[in-house]
Protein backbone atom coordinates (compact mmCIF):
# COMPACT_ATOMS: atom_id res chain seq x y z
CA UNK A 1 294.81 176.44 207.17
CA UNK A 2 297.04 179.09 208.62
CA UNK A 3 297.84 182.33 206.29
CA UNK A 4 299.53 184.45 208.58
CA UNK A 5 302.27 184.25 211.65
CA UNK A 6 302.60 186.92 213.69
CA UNK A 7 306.96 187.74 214.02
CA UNK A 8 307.73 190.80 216.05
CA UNK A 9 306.26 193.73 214.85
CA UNK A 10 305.25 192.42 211.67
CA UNK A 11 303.08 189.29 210.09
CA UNK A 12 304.80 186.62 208.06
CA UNK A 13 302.58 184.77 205.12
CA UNK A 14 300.05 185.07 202.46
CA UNK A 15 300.09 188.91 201.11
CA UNK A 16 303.11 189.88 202.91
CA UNK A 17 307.00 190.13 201.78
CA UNK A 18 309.03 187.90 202.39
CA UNK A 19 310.95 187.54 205.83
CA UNK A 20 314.62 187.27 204.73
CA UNK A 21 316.72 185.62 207.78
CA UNK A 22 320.40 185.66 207.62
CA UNK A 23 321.69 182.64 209.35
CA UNK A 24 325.17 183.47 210.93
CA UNK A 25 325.32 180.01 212.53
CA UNK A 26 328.88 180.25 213.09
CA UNK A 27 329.87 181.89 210.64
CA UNK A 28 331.41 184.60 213.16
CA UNK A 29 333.81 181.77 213.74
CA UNK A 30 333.86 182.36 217.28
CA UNK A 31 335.01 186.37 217.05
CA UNK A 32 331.87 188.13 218.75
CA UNK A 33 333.19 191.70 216.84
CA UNK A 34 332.55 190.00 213.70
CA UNK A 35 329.53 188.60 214.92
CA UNK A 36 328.15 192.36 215.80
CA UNK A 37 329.65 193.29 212.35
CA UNK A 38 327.60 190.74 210.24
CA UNK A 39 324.26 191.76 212.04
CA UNK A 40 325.26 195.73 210.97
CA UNK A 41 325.88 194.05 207.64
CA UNK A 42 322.30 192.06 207.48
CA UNK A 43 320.58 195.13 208.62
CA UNK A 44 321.90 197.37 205.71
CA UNK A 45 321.14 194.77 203.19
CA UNK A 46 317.72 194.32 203.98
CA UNK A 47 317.62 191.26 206.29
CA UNK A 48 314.68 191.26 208.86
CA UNK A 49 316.60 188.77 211.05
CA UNK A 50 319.74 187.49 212.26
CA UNK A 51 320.11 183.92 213.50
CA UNK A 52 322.60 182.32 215.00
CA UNK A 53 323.23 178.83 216.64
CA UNK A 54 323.69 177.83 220.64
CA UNK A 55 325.28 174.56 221.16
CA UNK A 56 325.16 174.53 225.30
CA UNK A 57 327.87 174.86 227.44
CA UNK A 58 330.08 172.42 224.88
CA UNK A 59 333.52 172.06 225.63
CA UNK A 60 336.48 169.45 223.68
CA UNK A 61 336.34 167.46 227.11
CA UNK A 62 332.48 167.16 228.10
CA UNK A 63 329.77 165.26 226.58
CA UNK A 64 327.55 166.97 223.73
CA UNK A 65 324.66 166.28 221.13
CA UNK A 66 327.30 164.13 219.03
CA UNK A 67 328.66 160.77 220.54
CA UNK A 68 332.24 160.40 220.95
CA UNK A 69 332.35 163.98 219.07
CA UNK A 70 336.23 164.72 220.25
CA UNK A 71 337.26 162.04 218.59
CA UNK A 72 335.71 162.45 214.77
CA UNK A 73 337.88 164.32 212.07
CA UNK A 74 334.65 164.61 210.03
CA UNK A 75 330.84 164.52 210.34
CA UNK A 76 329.77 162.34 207.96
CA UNK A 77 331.19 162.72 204.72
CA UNK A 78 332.21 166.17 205.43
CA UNK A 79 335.66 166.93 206.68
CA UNK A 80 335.48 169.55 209.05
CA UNK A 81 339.23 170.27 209.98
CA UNK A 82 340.28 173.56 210.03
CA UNK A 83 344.09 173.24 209.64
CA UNK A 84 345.12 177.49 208.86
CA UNK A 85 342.77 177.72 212.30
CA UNK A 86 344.65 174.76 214.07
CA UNK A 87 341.33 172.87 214.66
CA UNK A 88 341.58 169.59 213.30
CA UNK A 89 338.54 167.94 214.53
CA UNK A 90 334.83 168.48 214.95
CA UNK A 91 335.00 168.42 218.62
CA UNK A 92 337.83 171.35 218.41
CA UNK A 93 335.50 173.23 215.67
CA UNK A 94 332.58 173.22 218.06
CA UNK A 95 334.10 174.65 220.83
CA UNK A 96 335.77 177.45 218.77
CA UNK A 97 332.83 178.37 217.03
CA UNK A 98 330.73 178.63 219.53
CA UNK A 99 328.22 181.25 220.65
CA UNK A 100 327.33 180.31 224.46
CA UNK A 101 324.81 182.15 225.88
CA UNK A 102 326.44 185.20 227.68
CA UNK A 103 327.02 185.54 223.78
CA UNK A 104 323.86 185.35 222.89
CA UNK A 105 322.52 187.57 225.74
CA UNK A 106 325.11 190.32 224.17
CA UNK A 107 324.15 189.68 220.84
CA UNK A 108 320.37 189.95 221.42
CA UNK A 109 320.94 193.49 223.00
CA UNK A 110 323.01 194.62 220.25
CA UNK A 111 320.45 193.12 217.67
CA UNK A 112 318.40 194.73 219.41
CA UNK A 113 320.18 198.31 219.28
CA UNK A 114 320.54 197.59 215.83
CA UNK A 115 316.97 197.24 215.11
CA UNK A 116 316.81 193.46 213.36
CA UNK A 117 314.99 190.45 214.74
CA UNK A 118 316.98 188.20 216.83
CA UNK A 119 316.61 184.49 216.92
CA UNK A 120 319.06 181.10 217.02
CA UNK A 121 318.71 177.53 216.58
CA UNK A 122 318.93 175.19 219.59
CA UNK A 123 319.36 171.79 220.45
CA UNK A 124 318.54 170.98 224.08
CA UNK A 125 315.45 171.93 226.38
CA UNK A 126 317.37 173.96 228.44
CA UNK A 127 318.49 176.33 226.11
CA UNK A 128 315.03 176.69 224.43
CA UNK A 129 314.28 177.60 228.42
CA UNK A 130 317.17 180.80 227.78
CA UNK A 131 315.77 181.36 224.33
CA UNK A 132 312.41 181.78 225.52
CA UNK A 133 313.54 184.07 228.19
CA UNK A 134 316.13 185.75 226.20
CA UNK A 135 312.69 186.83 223.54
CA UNK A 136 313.91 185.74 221.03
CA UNK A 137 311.57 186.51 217.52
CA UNK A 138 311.09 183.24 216.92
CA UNK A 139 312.40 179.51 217.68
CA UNK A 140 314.11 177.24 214.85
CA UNK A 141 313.44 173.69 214.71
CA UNK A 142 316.61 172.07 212.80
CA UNK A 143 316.11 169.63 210.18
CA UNK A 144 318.27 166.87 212.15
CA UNK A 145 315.48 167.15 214.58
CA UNK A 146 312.08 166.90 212.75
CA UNK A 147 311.97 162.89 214.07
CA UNK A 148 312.12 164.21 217.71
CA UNK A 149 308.13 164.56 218.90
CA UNK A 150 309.40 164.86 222.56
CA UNK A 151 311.76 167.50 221.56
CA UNK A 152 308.91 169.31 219.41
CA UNK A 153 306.54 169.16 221.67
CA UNK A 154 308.66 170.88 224.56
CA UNK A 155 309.34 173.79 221.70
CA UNK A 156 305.58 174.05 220.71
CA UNK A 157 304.35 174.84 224.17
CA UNK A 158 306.35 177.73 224.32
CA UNK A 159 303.61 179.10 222.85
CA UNK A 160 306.29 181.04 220.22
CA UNK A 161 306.78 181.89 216.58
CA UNK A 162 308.27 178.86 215.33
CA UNK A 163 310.20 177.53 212.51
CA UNK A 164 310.83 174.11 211.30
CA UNK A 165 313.54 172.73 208.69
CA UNK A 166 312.26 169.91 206.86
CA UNK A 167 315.67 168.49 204.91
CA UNK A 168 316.14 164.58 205.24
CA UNK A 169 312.20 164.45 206.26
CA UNK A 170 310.01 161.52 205.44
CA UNK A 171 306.23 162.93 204.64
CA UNK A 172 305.36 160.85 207.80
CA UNK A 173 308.41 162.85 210.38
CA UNK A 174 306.83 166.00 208.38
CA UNK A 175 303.81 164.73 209.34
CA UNK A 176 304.35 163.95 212.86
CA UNK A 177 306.46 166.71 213.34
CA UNK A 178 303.55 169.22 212.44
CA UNK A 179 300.74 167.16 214.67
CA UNK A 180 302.54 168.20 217.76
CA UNK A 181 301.54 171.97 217.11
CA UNK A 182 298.13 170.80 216.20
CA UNK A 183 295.46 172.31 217.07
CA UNK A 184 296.42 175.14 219.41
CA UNK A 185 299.76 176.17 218.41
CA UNK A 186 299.88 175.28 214.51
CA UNK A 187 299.16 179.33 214.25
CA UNK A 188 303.06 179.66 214.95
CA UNK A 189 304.30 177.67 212.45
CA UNK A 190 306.48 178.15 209.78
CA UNK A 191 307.18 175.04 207.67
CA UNK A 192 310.66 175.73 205.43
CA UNK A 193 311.32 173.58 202.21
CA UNK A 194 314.91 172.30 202.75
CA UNK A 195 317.45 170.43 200.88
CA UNK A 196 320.10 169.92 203.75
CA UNK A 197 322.94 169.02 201.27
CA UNK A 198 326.03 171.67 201.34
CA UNK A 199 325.09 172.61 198.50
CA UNK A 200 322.68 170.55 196.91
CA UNK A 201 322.83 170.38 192.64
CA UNK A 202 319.51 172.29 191.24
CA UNK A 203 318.54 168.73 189.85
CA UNK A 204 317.14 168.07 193.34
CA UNK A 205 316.21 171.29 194.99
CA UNK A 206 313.14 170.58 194.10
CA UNK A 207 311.10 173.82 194.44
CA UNK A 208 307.48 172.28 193.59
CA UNK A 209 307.53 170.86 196.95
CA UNK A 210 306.93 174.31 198.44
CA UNK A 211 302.94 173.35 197.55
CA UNK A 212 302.61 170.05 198.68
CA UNK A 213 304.15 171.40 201.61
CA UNK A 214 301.27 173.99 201.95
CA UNK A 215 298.24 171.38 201.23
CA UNK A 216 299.62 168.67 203.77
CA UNK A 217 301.08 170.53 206.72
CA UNK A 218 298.26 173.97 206.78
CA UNK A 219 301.00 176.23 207.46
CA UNK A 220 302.93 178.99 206.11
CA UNK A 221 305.67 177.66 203.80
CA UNK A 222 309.62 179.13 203.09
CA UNK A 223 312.76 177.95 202.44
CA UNK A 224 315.62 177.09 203.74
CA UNK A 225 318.84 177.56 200.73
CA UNK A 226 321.83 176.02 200.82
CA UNK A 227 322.64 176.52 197.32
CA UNK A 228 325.55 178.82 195.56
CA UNK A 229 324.25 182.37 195.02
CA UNK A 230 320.57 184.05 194.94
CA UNK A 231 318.64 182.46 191.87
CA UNK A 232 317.27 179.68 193.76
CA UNK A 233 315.80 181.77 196.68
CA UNK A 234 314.47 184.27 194.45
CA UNK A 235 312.72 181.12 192.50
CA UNK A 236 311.59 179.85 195.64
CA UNK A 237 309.65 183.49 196.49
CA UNK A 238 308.13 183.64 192.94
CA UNK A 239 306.11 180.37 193.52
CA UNK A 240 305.34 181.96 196.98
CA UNK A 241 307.97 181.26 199.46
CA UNK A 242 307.37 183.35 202.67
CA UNK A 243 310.35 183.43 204.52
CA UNK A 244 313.80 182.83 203.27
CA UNK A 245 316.72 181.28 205.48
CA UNK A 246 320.26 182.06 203.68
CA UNK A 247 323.83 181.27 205.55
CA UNK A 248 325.53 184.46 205.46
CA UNK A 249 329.17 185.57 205.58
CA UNK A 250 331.29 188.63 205.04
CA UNK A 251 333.78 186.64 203.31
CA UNK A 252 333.22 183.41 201.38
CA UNK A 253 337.32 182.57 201.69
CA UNK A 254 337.22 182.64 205.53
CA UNK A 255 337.99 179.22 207.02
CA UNK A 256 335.02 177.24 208.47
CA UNK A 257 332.64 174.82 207.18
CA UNK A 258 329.05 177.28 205.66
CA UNK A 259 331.17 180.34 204.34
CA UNK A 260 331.06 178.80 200.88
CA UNK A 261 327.71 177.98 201.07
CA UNK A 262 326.86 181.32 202.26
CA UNK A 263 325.62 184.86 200.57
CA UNK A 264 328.09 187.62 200.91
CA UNK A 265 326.47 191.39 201.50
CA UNK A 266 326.18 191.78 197.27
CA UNK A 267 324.40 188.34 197.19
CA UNK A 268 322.28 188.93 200.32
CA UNK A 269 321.45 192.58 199.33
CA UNK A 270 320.26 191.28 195.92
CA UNK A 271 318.06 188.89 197.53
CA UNK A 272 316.47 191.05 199.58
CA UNK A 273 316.05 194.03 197.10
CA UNK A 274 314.62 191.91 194.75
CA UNK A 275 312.21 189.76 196.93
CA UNK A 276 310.56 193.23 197.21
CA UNK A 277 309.64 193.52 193.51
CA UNK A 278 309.08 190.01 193.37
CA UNK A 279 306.48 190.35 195.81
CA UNK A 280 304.69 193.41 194.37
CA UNK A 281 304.72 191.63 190.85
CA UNK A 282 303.20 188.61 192.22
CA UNK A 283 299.80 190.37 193.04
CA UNK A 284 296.44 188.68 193.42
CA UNK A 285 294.13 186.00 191.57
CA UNK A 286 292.19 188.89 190.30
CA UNK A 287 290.64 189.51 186.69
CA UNK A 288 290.45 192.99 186.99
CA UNK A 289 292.49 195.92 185.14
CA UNK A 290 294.63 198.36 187.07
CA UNK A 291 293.33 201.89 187.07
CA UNK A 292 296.52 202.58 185.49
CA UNK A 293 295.46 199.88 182.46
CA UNK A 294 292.63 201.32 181.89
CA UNK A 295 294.24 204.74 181.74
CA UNK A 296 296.66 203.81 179.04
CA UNK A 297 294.16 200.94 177.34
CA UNK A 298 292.69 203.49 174.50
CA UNK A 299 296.13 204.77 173.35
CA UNK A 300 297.38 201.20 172.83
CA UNK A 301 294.06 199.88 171.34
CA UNK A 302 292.78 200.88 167.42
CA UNK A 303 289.78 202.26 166.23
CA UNK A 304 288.05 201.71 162.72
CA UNK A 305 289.23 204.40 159.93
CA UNK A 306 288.59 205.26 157.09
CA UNK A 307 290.96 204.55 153.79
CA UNK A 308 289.61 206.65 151.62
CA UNK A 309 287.35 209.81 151.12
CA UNK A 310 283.54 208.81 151.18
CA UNK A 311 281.00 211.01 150.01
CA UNK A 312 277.34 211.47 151.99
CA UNK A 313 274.77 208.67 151.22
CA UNK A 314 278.05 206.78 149.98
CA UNK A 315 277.93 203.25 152.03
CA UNK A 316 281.06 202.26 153.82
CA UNK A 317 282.77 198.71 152.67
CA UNK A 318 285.85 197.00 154.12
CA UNK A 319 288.06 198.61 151.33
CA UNK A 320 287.12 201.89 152.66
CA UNK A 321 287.88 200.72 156.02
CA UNK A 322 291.23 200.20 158.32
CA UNK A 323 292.35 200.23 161.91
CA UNK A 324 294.59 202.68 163.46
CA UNK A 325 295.78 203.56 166.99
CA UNK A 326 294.43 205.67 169.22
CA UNK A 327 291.54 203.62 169.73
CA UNK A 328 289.40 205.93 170.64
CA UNK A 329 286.54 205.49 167.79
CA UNK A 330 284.58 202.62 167.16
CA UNK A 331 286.27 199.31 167.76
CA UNK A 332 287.60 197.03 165.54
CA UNK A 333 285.42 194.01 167.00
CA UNK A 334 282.69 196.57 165.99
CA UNK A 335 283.46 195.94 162.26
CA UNK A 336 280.26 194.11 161.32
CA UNK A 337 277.97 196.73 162.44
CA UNK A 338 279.82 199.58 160.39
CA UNK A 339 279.77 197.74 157.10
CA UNK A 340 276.87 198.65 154.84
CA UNK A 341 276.09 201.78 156.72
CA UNK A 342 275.66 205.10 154.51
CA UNK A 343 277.82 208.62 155.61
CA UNK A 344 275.87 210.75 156.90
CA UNK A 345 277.94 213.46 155.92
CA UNK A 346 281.25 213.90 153.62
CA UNK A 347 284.20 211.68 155.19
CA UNK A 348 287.99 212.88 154.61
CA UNK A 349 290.68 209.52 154.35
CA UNK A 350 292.54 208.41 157.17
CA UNK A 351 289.43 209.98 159.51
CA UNK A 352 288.16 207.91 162.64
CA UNK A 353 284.80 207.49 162.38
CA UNK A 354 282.32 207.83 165.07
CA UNK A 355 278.63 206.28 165.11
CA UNK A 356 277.33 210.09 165.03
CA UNK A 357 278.92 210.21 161.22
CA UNK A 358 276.87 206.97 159.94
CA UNK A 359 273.01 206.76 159.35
C-alpha cells in the first residue's frame, strides 16, 4: 500500500492537503495570453498546478487520435460546433484549441516564473518523450486510455509522478491498468475517482468509490470533477480525496466545449480555501483530547453542590445536593460516594464541596 507520492517540492497522500490541479485543457481556446492569464489566476486562488492538454502536431488535414475526425460535427453525443467562433466541426475545434508544444515549452517557463506546478495530458508516446523532457510535475493518464496496457506501460517507465483517470473503467481495465506500475513504479501513482460525463447528475457520482478504489488498486486516491460548482469536490476531500482535478475557466459564457463544466476563480478559490480547513478538521484516528480540551474541559463540566446550608456532623442526602458548572469539585459520577457522608464543618448553600469538607 502506497501513502505518499512525492510531486515537486511537496508529497501528495495520507496526512497531507490536498493537491488542487486546475485543468485548463483548452480552455485558453487557443489564445496563449489567456492561457498565461488563467495560470496567474490558479496561482492566486490557491491551485498547486496547472494542466493543460497536447494533442501532437494535429492539423484539419492530417491524421490524428480520432478516425475520420475532419469529418464529425460531434463526438459522440456531444455537439462540438462552435458557430460565434466559426468552427463547426471537431476536426476545426482541435486545431484551434490547440496547445502544440512550442506552447507548452512557453507555458512551462512561465508556470514556472509563476511558481505553480506544470503538467498536461497526452495522448501519443512521443509527446510523453517532450513531457518527460519538458519536467513536467507529473504525467496524466486520461480516462479514454485506462484499456491501453501498451500505452501505460510506455508512461510508467518514465519512472514519473503519475496520474490516472478512471471514468468509463471496468474494475478489470482498473485493474490492469494499475498492474503495469506494479511493483516498481506503483509508488508514483495517483488513482483519481472519475465520472467522465459533462456533467454527470449527483445520483451517480458516486463518491463511496473513492475506498474501494484505495483497497483494490494500493494507491493514493483523488478525484477527478466534472460536476457544476464546488460541493462535490469538497465532499470528495472530506471522505479523503487527495488530489482534486477541476476544469477551470475565467469565464463560464466563453464559447468552447468544458467552460460550463468548469470552476471560475470564486468557485476555484472556494475550493481551495476550504480544502485547507477540511483537511485540518479531518485529523487522526486518535482517542485522545487536545491540550486545548483539556484546558477548557473543567469550565464546561459540573461539580456536586450543595442546595442547602448543612450544619457539622449533619449527613449530606441528594436533597441537599445539585450540580453546577465550573466543575471543578467533586464530580457528578462521584455522587454515590458523597451521599451519607457527615460535614465536617458548617456548609453555606449553593457551596462546591470538596472531599476535605466531608468526614
Amino acid at each position: 500500500m502506497v501513502e505518499r507520492v512525492r510531486i515537486g517540492s511537496r508529497w501528495v497522500g495520507q496526512g497531507e492537503p490536498p493537491y488542487i490541479i486546475a485543468e485548463i485543457g483548452a480552455n485558453h481556446n487557443g489564445d496563449m495570453e489567456l492561457a498565461k492569464k488563467m495560470i496567474v489566476t490558479a496561482k492566486e486562488c490557491g491551485c498547486d498546478a496547472v494542466k493543460f492538454q497536447l494533442w501532437g502536431r494535429f492539423t484539419a488535414h492530417t491524421e490524428s487520435y480520432v478516425q475520420k475526425l475532419s469529418q464529425q460535427a460531434k463526438l459522440g453525443d456531444v455537439d462540438l460546433a462552435t458557430p460565434e467562433l466559426g468552427l463547426m466541426n471537431v476536426a476545426e475545434q482541435l486545431e484551434q484549441f490547440q496547445c502544440n508544444q512550442a506552447q507548452h515549452i512557453m507555458l512551462k517557463a512561465f508556470a514556472d516564473q509563476v511558481g505553480i506546478d506544470f503538467a498536461s495530458t497526452t495522448l501519443t508516446e512521443k509527446d510523453i518523450d517532450f513531457l518527460t523532457r519538458l519536467n513536467v510535475a507529473f504525467l496524466k493518464i486520461a480516462s479514454q486510455d485506462t484499456d491501453h496496457p501498451h500505452f501505460i506501460q510506455y508512461i510508467a517507465q518514465k519512472n514519473l509522478p503519475t496520474i490516472l483517470s478512471t471514468g468509463l473503467s471496468t474494475w478489470g481495465e482498473i485493474e490492469a491498468a494499475v498492474n503495469c506500475f506494479k511493483p516498481d513504479f506503483l509508488k508514483n501513482l495517483i488513482v483519481l475517482h472519475c465520472v467522465s460525463l459533462y456533467p454527470p447528475e449527483d445520483r451517480i457520482i458516486n463518491l463511496a468509490k473513492m475506498e474501494t478504489l484505495r483497497r483494490v488498486t494500493g494507491a493514493p486516491v483523488g478525484y477527478s470533477d466534472h460536476s457544476i460548482g464546488f460541493s462535490i469536490p469538497l465532499a470528495a476531500i472530506a471522505l479523503g480525496a487527495v488530489m482534486i482535478e477541476k476544469h477551470f475557466t475565467l469565464d463560464k459564457n466563453l464559447p468552447g466545449w468544458d467552460h460550463k463544466v468548469s470552476a471560475d476563480p470564486s468557485e476555484m478559490r472556494v475550493i481551495c480555501q476550504e480544502a485547507k480547513r477540511i483537511h485540518a478538521a479531518l485529523g487522526v484516528p486518535s482517542p485522545d483530547l487536545t491540550a486545548d480540551e483539556i484546558k477548557k474541559k473543567d469550565h464546561f463540566r459540573r461539580s456536586i453542590i450543595t442546595t442547602q446550608a448543612v450544619k457539622q456532623g449533619e449527613a449530606l442526602t441528594q436533597d441537599k445536593l445539585f450540580f453546577k458548572r465550573p466543575g471543578t469539585g467533586i464530580k457528578p459520577y462521584e455522587l454515590k460516594y458523597v451521599l451519607g457522608r457527615v460535614a465536617k464543618h458548617d456548609l453555606a448553600a449553593d457551596e462546591n464541596i470538596d472531599w476535605a469538607d466531608l468526614v
